[in-house]
N, C-alpha and C. Protein backbone atom coordinates (compact mmCIF):
# COMPACT_ATOMS: atom_id res chain seq x y z
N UNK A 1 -27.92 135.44 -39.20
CA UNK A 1 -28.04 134.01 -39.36
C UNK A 1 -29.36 133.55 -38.74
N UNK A 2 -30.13 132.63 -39.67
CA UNK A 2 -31.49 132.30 -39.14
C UNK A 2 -31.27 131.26 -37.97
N UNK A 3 -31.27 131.54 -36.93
CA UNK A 3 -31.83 130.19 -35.79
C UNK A 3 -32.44 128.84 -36.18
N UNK A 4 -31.76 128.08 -36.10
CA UNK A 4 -32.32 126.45 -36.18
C UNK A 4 -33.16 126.16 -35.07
N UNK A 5 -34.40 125.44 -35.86
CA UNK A 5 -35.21 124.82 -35.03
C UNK A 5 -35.51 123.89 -35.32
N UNK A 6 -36.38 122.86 -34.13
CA UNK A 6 -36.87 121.45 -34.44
C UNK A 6 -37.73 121.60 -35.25
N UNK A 7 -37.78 120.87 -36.56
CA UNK A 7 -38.71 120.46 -37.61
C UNK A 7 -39.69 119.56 -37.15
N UNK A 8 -41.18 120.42 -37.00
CA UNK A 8 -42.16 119.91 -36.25
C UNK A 8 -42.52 118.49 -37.18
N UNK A 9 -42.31 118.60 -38.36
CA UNK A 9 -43.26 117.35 -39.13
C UNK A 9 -42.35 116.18 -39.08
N UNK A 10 -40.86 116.19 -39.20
CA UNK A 10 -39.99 115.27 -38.59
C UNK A 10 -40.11 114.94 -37.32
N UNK A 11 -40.32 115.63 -35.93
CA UNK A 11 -40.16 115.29 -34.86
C UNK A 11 -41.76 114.87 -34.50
N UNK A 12 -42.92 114.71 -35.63
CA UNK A 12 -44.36 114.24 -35.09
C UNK A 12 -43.94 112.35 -35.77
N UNK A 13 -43.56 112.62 -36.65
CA UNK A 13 -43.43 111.37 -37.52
C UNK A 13 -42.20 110.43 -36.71
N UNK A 14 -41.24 110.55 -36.29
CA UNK A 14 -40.41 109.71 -35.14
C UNK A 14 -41.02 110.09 -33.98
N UNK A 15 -41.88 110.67 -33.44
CA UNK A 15 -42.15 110.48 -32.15
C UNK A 15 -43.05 108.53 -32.38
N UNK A 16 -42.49 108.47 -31.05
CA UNK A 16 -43.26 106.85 -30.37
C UNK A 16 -42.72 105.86 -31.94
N UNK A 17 -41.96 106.05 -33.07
CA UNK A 17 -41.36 105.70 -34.13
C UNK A 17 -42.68 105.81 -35.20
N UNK A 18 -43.47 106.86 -35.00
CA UNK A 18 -44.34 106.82 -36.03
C UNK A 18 -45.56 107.08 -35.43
N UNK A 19 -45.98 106.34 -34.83
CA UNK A 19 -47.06 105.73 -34.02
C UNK A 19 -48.00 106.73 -33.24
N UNK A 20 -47.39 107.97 -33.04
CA UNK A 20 -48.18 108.80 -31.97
C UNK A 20 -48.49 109.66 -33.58
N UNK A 21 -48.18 109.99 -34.42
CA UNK A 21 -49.47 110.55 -35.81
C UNK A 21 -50.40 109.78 -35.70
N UNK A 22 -50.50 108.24 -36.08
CA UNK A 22 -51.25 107.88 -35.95
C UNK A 22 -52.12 108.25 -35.62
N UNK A 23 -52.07 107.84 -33.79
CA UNK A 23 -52.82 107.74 -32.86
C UNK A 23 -53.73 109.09 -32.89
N UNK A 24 -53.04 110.20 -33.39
CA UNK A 24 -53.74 111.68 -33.10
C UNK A 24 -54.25 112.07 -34.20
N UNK A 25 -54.12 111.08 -35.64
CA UNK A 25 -54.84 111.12 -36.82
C UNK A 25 -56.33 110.43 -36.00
N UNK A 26 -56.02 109.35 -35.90
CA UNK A 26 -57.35 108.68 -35.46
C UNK A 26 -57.83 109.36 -34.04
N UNK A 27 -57.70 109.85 -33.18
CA UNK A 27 -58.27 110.74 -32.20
C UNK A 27 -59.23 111.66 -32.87
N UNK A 28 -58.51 112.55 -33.81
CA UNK A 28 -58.64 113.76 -34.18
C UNK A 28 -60.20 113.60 -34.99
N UNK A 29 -60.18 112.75 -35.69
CA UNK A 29 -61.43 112.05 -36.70
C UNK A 29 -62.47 111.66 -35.92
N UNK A 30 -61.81 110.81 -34.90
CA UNK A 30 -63.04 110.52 -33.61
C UNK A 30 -64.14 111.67 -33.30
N UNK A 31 -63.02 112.76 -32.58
CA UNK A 31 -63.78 113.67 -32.05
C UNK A 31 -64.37 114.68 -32.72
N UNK A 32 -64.68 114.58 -34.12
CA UNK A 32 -64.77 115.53 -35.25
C UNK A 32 -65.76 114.87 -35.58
N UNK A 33 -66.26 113.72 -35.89
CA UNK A 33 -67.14 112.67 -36.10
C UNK A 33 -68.49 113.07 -35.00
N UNK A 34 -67.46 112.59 -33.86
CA UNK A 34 -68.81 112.65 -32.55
C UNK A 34 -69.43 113.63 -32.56
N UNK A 35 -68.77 114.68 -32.42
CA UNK A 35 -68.87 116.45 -32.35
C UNK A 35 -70.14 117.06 -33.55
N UNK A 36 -70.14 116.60 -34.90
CA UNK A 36 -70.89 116.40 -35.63
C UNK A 36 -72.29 116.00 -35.38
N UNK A 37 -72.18 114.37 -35.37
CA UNK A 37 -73.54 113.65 -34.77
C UNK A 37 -74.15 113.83 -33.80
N UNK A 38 -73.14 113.73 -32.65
CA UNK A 38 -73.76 113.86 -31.42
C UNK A 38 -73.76 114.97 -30.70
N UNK A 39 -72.82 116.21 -31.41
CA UNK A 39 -72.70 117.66 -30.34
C UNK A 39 -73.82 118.08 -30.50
N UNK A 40 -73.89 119.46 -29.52
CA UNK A 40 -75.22 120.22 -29.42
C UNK A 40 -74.07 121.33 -28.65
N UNK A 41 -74.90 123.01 -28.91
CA UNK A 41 -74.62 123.63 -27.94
C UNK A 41 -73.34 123.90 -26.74
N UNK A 42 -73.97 123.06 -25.56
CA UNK A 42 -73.20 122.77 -24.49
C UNK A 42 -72.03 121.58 -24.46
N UNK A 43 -72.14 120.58 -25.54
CA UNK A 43 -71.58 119.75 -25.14
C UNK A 43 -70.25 119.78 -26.55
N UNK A 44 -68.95 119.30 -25.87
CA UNK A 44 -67.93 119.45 -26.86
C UNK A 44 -66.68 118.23 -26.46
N UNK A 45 -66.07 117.75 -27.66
CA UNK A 45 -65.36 117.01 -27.73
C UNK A 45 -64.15 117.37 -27.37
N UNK A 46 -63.02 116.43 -27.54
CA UNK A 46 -61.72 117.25 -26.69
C UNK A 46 -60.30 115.95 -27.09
N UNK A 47 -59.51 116.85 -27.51
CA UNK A 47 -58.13 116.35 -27.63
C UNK A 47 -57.12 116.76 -26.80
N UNK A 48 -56.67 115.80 -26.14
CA UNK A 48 -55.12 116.65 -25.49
C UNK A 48 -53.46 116.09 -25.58
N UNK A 49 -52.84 116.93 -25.88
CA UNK A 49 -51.22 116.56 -25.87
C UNK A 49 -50.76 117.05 -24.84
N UNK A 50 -49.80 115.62 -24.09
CA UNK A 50 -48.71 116.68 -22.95
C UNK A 50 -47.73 115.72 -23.38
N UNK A 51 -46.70 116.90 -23.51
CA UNK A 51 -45.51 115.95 -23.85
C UNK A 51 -44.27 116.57 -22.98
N UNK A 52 -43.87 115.58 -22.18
CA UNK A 52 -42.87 115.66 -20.84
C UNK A 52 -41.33 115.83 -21.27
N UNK A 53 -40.39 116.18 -20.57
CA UNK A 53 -38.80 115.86 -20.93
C UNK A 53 -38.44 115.28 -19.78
N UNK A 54 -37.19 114.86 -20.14
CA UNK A 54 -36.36 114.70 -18.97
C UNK A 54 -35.23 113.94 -19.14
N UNK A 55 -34.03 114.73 -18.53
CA UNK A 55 -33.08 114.35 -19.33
C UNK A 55 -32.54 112.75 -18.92
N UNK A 56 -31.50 112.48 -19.90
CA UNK A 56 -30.70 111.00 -19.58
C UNK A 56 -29.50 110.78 -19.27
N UNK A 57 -28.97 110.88 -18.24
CA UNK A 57 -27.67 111.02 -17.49
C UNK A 57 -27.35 112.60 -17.86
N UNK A 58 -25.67 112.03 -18.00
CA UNK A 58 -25.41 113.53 -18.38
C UNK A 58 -24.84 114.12 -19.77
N UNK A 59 -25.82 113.47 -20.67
CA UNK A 59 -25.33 113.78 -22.20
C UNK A 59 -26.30 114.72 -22.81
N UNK A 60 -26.41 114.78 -23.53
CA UNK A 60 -27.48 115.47 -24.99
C UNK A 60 -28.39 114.60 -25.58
N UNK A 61 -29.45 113.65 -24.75
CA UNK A 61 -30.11 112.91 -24.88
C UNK A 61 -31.26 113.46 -23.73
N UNK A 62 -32.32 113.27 -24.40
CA UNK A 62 -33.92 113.57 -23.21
C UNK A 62 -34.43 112.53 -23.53
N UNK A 63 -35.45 111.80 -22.97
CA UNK A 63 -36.61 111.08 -23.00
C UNK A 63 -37.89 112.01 -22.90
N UNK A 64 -38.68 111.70 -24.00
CA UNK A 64 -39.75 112.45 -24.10
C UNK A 64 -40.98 111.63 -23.89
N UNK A 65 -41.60 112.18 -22.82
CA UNK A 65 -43.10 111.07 -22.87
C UNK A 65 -43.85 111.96 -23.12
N UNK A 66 -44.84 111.25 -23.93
CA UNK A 66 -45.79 111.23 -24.77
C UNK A 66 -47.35 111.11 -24.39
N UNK A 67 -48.19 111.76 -24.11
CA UNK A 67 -49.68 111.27 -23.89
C UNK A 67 -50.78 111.74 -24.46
N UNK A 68 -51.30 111.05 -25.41
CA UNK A 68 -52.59 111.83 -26.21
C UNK A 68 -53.60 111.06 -25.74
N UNK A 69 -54.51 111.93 -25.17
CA UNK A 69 -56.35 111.45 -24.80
C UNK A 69 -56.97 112.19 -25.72
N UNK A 70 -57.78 111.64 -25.88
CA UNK A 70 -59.62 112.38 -26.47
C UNK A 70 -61.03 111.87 -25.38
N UNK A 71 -61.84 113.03 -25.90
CA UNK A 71 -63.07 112.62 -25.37
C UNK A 71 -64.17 112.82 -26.61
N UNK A 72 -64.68 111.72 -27.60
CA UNK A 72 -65.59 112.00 -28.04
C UNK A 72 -66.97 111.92 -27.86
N UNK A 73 -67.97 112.43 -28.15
CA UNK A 73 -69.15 112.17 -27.56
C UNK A 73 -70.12 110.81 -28.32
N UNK A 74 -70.99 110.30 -27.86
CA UNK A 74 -71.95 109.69 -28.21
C UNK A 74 -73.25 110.05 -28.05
N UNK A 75 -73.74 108.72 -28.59
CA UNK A 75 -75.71 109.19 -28.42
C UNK A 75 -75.85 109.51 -26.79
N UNK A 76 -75.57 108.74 -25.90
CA UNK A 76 -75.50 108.82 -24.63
C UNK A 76 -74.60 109.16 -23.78
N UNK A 77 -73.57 109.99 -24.26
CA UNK A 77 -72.38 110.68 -23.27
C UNK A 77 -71.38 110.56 -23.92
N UNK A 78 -70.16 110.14 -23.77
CA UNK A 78 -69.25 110.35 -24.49
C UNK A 78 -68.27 109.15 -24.14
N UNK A 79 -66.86 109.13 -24.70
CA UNK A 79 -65.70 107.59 -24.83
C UNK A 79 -64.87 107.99 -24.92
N UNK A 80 -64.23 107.98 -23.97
CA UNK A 80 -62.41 108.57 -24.09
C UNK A 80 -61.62 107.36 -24.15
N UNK A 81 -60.26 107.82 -24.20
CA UNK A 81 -59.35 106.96 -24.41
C UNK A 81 -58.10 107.89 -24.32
N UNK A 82 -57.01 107.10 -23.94
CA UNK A 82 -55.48 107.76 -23.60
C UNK A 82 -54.39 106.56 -23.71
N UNK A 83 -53.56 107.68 -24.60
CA UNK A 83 -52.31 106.29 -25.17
C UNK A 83 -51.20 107.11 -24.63
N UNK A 84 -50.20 106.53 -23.91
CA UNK A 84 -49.02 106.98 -23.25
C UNK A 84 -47.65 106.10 -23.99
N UNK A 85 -46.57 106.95 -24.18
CA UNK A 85 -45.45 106.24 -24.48
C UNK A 85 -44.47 107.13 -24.07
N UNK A 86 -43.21 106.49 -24.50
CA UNK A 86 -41.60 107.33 -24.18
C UNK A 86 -40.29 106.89 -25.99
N UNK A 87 -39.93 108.55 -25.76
CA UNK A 87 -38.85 107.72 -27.12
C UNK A 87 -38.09 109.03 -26.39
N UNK A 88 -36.83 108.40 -26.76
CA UNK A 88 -35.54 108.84 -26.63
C UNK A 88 -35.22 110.02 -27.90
N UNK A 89 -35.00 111.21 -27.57
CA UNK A 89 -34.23 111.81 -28.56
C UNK A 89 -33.14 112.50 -28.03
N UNK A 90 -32.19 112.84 -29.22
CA UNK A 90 -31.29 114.13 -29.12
C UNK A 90 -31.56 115.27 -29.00
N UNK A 91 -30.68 116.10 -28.46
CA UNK A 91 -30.79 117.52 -28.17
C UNK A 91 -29.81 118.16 -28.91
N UNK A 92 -29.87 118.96 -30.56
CA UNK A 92 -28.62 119.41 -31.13
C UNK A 92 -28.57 120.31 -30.81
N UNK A 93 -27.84 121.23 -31.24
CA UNK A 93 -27.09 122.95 -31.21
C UNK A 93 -28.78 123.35 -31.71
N UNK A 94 -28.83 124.68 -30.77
CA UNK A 94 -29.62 125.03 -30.78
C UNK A 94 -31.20 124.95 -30.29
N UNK A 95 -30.99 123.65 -29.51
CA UNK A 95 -31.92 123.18 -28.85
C UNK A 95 -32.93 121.54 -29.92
N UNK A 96 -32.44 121.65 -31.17
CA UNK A 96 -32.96 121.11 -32.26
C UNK A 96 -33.11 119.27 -31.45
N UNK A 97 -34.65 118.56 -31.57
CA UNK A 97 -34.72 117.26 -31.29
C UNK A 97 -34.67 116.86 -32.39
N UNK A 98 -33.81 115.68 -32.54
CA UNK A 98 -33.74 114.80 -33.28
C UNK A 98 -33.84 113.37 -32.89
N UNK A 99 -34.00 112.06 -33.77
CA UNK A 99 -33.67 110.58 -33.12
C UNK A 99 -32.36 110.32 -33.46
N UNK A 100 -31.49 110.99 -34.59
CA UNK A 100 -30.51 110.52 -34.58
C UNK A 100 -29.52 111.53 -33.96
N UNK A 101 -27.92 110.97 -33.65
CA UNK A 101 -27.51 111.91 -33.05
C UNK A 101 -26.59 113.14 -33.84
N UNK A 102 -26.77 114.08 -33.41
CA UNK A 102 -25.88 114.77 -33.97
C UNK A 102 -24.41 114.87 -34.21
N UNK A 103 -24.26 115.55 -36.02
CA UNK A 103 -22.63 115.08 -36.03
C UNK A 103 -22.06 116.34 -35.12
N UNK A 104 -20.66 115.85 -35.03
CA UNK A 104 -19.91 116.89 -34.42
C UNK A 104 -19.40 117.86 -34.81
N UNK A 105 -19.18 118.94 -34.26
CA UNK A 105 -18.58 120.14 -35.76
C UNK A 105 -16.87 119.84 -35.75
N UNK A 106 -16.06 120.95 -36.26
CA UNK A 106 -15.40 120.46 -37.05
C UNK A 106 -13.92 120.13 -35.87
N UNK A 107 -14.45 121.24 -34.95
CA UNK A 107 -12.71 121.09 -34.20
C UNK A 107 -13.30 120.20 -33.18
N UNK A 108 -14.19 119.01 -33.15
CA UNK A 108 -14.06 117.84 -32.60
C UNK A 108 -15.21 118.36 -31.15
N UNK A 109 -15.51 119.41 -31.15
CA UNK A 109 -16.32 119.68 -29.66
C UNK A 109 -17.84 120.02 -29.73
N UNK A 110 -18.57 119.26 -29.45
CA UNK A 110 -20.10 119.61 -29.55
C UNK A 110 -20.96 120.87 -28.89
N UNK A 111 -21.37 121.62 -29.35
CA UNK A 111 -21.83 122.48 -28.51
C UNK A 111 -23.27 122.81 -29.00
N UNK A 112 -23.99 123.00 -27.92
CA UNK A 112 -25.26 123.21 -27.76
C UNK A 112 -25.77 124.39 -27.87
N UNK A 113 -25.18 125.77 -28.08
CA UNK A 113 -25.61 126.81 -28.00
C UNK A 113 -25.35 127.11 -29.31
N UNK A 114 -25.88 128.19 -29.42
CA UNK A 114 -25.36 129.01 -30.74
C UNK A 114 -24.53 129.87 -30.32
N UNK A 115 -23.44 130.11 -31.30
CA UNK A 115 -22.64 131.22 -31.03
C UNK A 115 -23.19 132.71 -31.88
């Protein structure tokens, strides 16, 4: 039996409810742009993702924060910027994040592992 996993292109598109593609569409162009015009050699542009957990009481719910910076360069040095947020997801069987919650299986008991 194949292992379930989180579906990365679902869990980029509900992260921050949309909003953090965005943000790392337009980062990503920034520093690809600058890097172009203004790189040389030594000098290089820069994207970063850290994305935190932590759980929410004592259910099958995490809060995930969110933080994407860039540094692109210019004629004269470079322009960063950093966008921070938090969204709530589920934790299904198998470790799988989702925003919505998972159904229950059949004899009424949720479980998180695989058998």
């Amino acid at each position: 039996m194949a292992q379930i996993k989180t579906d990365v292109d679902a869990f980029f598109s509900e992260l921050e409810a949309g909003t953090f593609k965005a943000k790392l569409q337009h980062m990503l162009s920034e520093v690809a742009l600058g890097q172009v015009i203004h790189g040389g050699k030594n000098r290089k542009g820069k994207v970063n993702i850290e994305l935190s957990f932590q759980q929410v009481g004592d259910n099958n719910q995490v809060m995930l924060s969110s933080k994407v910076s860039f540094t692109a360069l210019t004629k004269r040095g470079a322009k960063a910027e950093t966008a921070t947020n938090e969204t709530p997801f589920y934790v299904g069987k198998g470790g799988v994040l989702t925003i919505e919650q998972p159904k229950e299986e059949f004899n009424g008991q949720f479980s998180l592992v695989q058998q």
